[in-house]
Protein backbone atom coordinates (compact mmCIF):
# COMPACT_ATOMS: atom_id res chain seq x y z
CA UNK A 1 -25.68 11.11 -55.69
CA UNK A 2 -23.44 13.03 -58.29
CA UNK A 3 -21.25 11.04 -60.23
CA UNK A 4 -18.98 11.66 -62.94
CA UNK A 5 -17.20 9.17 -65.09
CA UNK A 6 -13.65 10.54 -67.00
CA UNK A 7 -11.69 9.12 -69.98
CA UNK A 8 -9.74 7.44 -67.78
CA UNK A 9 -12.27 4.83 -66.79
CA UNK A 10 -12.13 6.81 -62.91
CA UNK A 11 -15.43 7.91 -61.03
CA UNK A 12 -15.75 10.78 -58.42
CA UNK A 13 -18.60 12.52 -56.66
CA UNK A 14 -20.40 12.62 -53.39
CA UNK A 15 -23.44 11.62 -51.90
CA UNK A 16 -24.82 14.87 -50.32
CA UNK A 17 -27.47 13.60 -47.79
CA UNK A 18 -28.47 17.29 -46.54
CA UNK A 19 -28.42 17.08 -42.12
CA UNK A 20 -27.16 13.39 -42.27
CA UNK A 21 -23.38 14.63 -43.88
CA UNK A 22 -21.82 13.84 -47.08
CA UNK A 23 -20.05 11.00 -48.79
CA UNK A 24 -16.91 11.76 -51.14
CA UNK A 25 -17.39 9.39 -53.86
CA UNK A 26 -14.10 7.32 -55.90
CA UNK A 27 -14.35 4.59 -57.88
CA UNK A 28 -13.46 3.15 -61.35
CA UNK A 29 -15.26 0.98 -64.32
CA UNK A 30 -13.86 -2.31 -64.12
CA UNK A 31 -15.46 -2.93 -68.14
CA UNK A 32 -18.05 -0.71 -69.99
CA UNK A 33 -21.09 -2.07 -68.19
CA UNK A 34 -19.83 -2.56 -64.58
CA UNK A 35 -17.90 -0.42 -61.91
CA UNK A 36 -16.99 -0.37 -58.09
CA UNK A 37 -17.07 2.64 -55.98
CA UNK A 38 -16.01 3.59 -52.63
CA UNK A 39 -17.89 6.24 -50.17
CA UNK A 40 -15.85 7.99 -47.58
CA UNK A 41 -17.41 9.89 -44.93
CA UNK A 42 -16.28 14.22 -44.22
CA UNK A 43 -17.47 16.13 -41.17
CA UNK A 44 -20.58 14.49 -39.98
CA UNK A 45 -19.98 11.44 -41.13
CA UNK A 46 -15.89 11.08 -40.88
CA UNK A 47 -14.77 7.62 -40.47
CA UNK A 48 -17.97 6.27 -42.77
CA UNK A 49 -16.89 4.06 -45.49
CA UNK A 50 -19.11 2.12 -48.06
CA UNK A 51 -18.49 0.27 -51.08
CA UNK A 52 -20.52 -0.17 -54.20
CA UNK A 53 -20.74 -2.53 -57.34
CA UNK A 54 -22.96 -1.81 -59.83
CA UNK A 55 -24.14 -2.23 -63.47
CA UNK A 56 -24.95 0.01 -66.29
CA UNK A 57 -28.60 -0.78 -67.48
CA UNK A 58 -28.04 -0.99 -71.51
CA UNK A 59 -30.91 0.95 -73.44
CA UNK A 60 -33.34 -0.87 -75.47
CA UNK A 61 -32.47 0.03 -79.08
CA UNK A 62 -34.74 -1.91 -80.55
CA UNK A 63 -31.99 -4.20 -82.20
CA UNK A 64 -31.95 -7.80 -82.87
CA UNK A 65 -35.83 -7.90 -82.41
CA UNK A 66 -36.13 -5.68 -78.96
CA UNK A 67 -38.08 -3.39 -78.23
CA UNK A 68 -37.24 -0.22 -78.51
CA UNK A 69 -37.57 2.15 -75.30
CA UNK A 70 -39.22 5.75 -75.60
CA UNK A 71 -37.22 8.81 -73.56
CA UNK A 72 -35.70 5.89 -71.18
CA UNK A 73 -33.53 7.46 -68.60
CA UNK A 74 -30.08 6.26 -68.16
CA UNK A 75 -29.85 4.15 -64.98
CA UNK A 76 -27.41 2.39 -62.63
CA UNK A 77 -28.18 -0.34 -60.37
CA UNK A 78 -26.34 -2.59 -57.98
CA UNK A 79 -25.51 -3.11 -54.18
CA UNK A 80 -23.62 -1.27 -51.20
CA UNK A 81 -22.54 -2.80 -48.46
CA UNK A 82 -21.30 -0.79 -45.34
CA UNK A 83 -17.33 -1.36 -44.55
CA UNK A 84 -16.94 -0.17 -41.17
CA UNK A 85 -18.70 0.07 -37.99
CA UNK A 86 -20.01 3.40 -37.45
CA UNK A 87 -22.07 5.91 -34.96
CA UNK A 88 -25.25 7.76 -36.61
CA UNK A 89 -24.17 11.24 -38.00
CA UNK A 90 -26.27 12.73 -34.97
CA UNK A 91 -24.41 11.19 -32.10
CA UNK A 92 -21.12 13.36 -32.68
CA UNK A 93 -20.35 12.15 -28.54
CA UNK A 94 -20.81 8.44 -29.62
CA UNK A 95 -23.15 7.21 -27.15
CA UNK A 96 -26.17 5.80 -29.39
CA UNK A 97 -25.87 2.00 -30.50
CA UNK A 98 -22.83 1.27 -33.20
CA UNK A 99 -23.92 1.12 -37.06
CA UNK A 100 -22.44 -2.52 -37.80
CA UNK A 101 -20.71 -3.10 -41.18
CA UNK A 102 -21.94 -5.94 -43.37
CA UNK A 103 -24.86 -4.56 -43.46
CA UNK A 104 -26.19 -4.75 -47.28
CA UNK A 105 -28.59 -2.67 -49.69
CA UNK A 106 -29.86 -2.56 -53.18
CA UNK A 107 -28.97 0.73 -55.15
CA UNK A 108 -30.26 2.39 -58.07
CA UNK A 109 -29.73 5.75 -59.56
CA UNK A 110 -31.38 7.19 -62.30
CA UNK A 111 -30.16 9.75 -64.27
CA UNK A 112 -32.19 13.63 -64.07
């Protein structure tokens, strides 16, 4: 996934899954440590929409008697739940068994 966070506390990106289509990513920080995101689906995947919460993971400085990380990588972690019902990507006549929304997941994403 390839997010990017502005000034404006908004989020955009996509979710490039190679064969299995693409997600356009939009969401916003609701504080410094915690943001929502929705995932719509384009070509392969049109129709697809999930939604995200998450949480930034804060560093450990070493302050007020923690430890201190070494090189720790800056990470992002939370749930997605999917919205609407949806066919796989590879069943572009719909005929395979229905994707149900509700269904839940943990995330993380760790920064390169």
């Amino acid at each position: 996934m390839n997010l990017v966070g502005t000034k404006q506390n908004t989020i955009t990106g996509d979710l490039d899954m190679g064969e299995y289509g693409k997600l356009i990513m939009t969401g916003h920080f609701l504080n410094p440590e915690e943001f929502r995101l929705t995932g719509k689906g384009i070509g392969k995947t049109e129709g697809w929409i999930y939604d995200y919460v998450g949480y930034v993971v804060p560093i450990w400085t070493g302050e007020n008697g923690s430890p201190k990380s070494v090189d720790q990588k800056s990470t992002l972690v939370g749930g997605v739940i999917r919205t609407v019902d949806h066919y796989g990507s590879n069943d572009p006549n719909h005929t395979g068994p229905i994707h149900p929304a509700g269904v839940t997941a943990s995330i993380y994403l760790v920064k390169k």
